[in-house]
C-alpha atoms as a PDB file:
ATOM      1  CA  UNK A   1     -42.506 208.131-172.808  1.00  0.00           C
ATOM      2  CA  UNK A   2     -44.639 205.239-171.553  1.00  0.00           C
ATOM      3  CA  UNK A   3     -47.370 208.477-170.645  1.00  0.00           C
ATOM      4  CA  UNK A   4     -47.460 209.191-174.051  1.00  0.00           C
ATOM      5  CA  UNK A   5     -47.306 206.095-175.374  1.00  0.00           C
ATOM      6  CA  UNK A   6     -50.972 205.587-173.034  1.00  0.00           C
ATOM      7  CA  UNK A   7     -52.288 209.225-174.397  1.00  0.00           C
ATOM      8  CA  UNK A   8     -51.637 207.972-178.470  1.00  0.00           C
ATOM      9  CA  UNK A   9     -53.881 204.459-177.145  1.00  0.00           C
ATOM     10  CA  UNK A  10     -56.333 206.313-175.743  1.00  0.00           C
ATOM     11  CA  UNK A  11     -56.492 209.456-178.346  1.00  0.00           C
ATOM     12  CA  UNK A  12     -56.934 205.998-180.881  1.00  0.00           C
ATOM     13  CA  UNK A  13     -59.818 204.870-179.026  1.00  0.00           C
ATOM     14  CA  UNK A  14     -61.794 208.863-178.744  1.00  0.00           C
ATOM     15  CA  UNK A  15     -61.087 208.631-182.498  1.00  0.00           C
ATOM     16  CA  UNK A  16     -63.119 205.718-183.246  1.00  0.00           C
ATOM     17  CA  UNK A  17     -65.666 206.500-180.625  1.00  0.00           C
ATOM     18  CA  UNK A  18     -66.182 209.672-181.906  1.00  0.00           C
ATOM     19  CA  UNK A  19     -66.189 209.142-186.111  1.00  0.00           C
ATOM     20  CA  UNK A  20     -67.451 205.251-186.307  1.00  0.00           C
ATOM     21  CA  UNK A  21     -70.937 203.416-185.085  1.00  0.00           C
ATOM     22  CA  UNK A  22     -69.654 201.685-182.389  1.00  0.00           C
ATOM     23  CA  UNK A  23     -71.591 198.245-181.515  1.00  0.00           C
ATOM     24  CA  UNK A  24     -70.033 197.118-178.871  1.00  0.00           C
ATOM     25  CA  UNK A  25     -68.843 197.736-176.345  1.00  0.00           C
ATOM     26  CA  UNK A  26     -71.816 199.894-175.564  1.00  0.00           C
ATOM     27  CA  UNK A  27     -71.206 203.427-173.666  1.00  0.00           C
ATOM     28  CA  UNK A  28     -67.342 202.485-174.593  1.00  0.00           C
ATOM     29  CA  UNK A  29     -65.057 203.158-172.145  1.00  0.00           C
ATOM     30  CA  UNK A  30     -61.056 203.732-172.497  1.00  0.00           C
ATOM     31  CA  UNK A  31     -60.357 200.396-170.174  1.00  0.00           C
ATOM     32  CA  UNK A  32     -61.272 198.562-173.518  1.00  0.00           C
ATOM     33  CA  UNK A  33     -59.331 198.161-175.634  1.00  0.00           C
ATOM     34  CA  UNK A  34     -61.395 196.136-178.247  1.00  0.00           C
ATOM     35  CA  UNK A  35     -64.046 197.734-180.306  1.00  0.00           C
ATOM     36  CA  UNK A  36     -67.434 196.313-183.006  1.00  0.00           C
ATOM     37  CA  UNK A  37     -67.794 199.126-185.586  1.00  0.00           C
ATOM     38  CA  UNK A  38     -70.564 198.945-188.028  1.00  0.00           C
ATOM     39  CA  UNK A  39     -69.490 198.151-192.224  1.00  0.00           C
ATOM     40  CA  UNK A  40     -72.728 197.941-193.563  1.00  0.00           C
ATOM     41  CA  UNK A  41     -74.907 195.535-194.831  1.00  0.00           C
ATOM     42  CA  UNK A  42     -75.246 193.583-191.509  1.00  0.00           C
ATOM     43  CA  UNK A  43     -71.268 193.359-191.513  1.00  0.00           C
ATOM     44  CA  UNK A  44     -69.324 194.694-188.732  1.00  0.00           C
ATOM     45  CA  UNK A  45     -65.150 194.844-187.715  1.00  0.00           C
ATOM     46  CA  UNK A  46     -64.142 193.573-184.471  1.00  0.00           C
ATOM     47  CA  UNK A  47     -60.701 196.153-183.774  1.00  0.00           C
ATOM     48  CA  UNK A  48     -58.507 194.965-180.361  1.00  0.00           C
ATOM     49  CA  UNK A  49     -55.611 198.107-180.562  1.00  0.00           C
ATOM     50  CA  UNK A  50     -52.369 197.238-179.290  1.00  0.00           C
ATOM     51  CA  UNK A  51     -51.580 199.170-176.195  1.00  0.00           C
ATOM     52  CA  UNK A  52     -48.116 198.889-176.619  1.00  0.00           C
ATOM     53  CA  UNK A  53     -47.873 200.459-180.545  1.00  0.00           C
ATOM     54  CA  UNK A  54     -51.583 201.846-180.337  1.00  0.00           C
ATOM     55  CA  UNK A  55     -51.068 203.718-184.268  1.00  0.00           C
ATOM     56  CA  UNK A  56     -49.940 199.683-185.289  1.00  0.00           C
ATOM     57  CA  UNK A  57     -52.351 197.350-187.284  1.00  0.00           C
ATOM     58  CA  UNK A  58     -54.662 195.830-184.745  1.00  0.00           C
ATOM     59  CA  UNK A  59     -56.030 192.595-184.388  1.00  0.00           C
ATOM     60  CA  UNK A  60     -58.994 192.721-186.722  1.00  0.00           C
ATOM     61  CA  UNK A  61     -62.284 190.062-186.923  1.00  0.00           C
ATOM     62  CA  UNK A  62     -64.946 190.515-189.745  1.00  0.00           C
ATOM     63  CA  UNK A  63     -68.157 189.163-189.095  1.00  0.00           C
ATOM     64  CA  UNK A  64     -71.454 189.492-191.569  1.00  0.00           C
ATOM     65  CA  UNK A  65     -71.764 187.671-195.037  1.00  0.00           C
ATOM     66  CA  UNK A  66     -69.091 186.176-196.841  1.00  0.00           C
ATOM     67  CA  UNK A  67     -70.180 187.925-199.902  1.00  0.00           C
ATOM     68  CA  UNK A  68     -69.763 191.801-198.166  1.00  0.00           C
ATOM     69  CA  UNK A  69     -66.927 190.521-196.642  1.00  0.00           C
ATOM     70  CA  UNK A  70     -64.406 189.014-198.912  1.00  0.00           C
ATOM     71  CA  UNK A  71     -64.104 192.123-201.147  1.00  0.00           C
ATOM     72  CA  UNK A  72     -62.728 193.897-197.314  1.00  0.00           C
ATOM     73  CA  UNK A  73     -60.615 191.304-197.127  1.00  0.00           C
ATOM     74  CA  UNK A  74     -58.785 191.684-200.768  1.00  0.00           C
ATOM     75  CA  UNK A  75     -58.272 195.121-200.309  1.00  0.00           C
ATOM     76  CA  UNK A  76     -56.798 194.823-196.853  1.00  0.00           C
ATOM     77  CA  UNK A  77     -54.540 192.470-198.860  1.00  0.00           C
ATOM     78  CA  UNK A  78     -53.592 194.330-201.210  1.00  0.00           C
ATOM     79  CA  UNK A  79     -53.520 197.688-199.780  1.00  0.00           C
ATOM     80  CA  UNK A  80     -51.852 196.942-196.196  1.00  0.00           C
ATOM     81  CA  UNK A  81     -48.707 198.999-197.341  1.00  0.00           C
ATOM     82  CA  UNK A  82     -50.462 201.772-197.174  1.00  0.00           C
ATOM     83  CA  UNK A  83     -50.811 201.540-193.681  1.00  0.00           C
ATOM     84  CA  UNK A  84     -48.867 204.876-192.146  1.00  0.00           C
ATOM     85  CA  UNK A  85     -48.244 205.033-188.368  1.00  0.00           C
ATOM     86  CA  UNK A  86     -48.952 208.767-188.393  1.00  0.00           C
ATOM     87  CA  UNK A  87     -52.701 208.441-189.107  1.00  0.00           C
ATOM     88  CA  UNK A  88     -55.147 207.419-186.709  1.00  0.00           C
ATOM     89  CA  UNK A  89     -56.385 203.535-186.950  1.00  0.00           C
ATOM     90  CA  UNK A  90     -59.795 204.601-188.148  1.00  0.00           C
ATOM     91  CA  UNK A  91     -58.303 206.511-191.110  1.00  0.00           C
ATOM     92  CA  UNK A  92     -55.816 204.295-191.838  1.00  0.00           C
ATOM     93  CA  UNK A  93     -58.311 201.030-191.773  1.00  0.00           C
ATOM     94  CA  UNK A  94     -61.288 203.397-194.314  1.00  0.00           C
ATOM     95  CA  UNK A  95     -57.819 203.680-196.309  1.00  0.00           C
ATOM     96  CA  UNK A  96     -56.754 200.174-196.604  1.00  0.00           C
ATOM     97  CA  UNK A  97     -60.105 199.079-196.886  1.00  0.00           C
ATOM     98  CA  UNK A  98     -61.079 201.309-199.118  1.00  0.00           C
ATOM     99  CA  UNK A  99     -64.415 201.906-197.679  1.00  0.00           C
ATOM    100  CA  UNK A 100     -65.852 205.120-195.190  1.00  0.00           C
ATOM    101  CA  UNK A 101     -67.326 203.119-191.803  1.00  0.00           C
ATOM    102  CA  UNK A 102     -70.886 204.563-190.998  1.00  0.00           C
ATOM    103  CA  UNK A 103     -70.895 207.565-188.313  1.00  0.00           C
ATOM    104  CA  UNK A 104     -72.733 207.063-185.141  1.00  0.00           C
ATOM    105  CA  UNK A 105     -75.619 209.079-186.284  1.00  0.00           C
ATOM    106  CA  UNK A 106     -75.862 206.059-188.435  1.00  0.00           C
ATOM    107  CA  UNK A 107     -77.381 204.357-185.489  1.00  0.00           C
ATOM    108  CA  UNK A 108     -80.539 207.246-185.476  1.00  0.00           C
ATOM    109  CA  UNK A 109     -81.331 207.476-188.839  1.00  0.00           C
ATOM    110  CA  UNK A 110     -84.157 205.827-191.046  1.00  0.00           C
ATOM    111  CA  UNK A 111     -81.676 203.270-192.867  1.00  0.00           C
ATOM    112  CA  UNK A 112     -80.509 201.756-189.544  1.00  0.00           C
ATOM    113  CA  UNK A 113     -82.215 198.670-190.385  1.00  0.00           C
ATOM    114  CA  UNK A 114     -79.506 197.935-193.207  1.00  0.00           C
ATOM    115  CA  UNK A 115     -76.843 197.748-190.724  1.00  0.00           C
ATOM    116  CA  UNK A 116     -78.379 196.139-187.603  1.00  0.00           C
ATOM    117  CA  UNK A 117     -76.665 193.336-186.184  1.00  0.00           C
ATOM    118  CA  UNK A 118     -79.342 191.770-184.010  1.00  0.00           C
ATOM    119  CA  UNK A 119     -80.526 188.343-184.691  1.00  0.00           C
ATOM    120  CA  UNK A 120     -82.445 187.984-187.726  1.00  0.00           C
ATOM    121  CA  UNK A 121     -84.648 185.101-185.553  1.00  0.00           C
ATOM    122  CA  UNK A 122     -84.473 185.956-181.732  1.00  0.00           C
ATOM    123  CA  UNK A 123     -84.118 189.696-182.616  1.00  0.00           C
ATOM    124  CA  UNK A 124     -81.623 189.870-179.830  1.00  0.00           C
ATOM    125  CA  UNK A 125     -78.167 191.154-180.067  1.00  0.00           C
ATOM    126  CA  UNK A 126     -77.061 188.950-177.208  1.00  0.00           C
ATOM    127  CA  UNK A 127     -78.097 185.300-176.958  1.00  0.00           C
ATOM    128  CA  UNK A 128     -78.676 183.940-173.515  1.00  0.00           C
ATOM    129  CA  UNK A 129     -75.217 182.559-173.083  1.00  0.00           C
ATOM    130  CA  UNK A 130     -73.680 185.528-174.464  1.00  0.00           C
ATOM    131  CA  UNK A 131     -73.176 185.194-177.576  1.00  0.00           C
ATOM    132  CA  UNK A 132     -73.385 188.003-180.924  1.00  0.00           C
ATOM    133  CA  UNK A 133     -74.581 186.494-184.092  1.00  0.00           C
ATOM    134  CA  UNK A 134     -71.856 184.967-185.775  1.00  0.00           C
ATOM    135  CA  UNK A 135     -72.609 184.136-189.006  1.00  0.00           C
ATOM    136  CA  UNK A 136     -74.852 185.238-191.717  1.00  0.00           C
ATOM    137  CA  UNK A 137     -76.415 184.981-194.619  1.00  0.00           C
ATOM    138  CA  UNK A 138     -74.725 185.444-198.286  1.00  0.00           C
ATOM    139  CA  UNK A 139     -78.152 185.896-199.676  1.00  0.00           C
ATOM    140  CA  UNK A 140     -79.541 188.745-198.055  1.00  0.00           C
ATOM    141  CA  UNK A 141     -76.847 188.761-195.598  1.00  0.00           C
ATOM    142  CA  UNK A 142     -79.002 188.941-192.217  1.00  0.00           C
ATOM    143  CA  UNK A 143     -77.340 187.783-188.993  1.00  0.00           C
ATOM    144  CA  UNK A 144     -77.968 184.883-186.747  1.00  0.00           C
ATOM    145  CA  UNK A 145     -76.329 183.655-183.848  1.00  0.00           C
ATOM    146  CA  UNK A 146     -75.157 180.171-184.356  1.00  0.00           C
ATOM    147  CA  UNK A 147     -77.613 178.603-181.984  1.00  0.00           C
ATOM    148  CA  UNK A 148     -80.571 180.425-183.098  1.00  0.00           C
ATOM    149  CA  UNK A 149     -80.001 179.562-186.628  1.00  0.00           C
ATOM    150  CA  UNK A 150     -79.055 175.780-185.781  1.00  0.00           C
ATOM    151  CA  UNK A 151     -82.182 174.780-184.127  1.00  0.00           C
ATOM    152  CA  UNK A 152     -84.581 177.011-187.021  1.00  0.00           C
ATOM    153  CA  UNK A 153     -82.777 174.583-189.303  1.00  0.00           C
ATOM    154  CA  UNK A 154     -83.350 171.079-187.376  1.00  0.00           C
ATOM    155  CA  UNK A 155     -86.962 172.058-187.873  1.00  0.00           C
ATOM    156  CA  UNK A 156     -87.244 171.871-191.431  1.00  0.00           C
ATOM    157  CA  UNK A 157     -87.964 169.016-193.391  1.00  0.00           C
ATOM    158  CA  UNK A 158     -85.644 169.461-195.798  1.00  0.00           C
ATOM    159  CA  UNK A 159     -82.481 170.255-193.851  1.00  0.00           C
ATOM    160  CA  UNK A 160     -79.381 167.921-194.374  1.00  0.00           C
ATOM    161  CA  UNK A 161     -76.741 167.268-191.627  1.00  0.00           C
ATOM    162  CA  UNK A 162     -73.177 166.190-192.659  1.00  0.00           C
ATOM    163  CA  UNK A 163     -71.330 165.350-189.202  1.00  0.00           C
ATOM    164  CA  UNK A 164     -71.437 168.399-186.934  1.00  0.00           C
ATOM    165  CA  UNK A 165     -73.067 171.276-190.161  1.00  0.00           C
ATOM    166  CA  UNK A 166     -76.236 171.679-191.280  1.00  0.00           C
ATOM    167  CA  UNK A 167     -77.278 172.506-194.364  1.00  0.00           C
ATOM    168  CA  UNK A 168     -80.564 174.274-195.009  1.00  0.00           C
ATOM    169  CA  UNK A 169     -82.330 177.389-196.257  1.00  0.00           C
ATOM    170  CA  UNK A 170     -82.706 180.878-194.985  1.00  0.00           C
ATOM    171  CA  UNK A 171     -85.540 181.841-193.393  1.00  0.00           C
ATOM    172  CA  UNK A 172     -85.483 185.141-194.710  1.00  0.00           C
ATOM    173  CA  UNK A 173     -84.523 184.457-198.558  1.00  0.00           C
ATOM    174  CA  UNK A 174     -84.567 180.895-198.967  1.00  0.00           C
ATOM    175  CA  UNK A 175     -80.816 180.846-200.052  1.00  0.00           C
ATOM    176  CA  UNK A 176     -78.681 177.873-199.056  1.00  0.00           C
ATOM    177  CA  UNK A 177     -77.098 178.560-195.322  1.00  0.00           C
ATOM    178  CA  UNK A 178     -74.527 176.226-193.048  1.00  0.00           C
ATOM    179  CA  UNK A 179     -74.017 176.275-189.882  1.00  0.00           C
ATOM    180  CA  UNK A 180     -71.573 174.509-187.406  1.00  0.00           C
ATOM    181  CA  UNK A 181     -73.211 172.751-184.657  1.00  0.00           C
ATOM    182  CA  UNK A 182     -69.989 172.203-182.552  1.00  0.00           C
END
C-alpha cells in the first residue's frame, strides 16, 4: 500500500512536470515535493502535494498582481467541490480554477515575455539573498522582489512612508505600488 501510495505522489509530480511551465524548481526532481507553475500575466502558483494523500488539495500560494489574482481565488472558492480525488492535481486545479496553466513550450515561444517572473528592476529571478519577486504590480502587473522595489521607491521624491510601507509609483506604469519594508 504505502508503495503505491509513493507511485500516485510521484505519477502527480511527472504530471505537472510534463503538462505545466514549471518555474521552479528548475530541472525538477521527484525529491520535491513543491512546485512554481506559470498562470500568466506575471502570476504564478506555488503547489507543495501532500505525500501522504498525493490526489488531495495541496497547499497552494499565488503570487503576481492582485488584480490577475483575485478572480483565481473566487473560483477556487466557489468551485473547490469539484475537486475529485480520481483526477490528477493539475486537472483538477485548471478545473477549479477554471483556467488551462501554460505548457512548458510556453517557456520557448515568442510571448514568453507575458509570463516571465524575473524582476521587473534587477532582471533577476533570484535576489542575492534568495529571494523570488514577491509582489507585483496591479497596473501592468510586472514583478519585483520586495527589496528591489523598496529601495527604487526610497529614491523618489515623491514616495510616502507610513511606518514600515511605502507608498510610491511604478516604475514601469506609474500606477500606485506598496511595499512592506519589514
Amino acid at each position: 500500500m504505502e508503495l503505491a501510495k509513493h507511485q500516485l505522489f510521484w505519477d502527480m509530480l511527472d504530471d505537472i512536470d510534463e503538462h505545466a511551465w514549471v518555474l521552479e524548481p528548475v530541472g525538477p526532481t521527484r525529491e520535491c515535493a513543491m512546485r512554481r507553475i506559470a498562470i500568466g500575466a506575471h502570476c504564478s502558483l506555488q503547489i507543495v502535494l501532500n505525500v501522504a494523500a498525493p490526489a488531495s488539495l495541496p497547499e497552494l500560494h499565488f503570487l503576481g498582481a492582485e488584480r490577475v489574482l483575485a478572480p483565481l481565488r473566487q473560483a477556487l472558492n466557489l468551485n473547490l467541490a469539484r475537486w475529485s480525488l480520481k483526477r490528477t492535481i493539475l486537472d483538477n486545479l485548471q478545473d477549479v480554477l477554471a483556467t488551462t496553466f501554460p505548457s512548458p513550450q510556453h517557456a520557448e515561444s515568442a510571448d514568453a515575455d507575458e509570463y516571465a517572473v524575473e524582476c521587473a528592476i534587477c532582471y533577476n529571478y533570484r535576489s542575492e539573498e534568495g529571494a523570488v519577486p514577491e509582489c507585483a504590480c496591479d497596473g501592468c502587473s510586472k514583478p519585483f522582489h520586495g527589496n528591489c522595489l523598496a529601495e527604487w521607491l526610497r529614491g523618489l521624491p515623491t514616495t510616502q512612508q507610513s511606518f514600515n510601507r511605502l507608498f510610491g509609483e511604478c516604475p514601469y506604469c506609474s500606477r500606485p505600488i506598496t511595499v512592506d519594508t519589514s
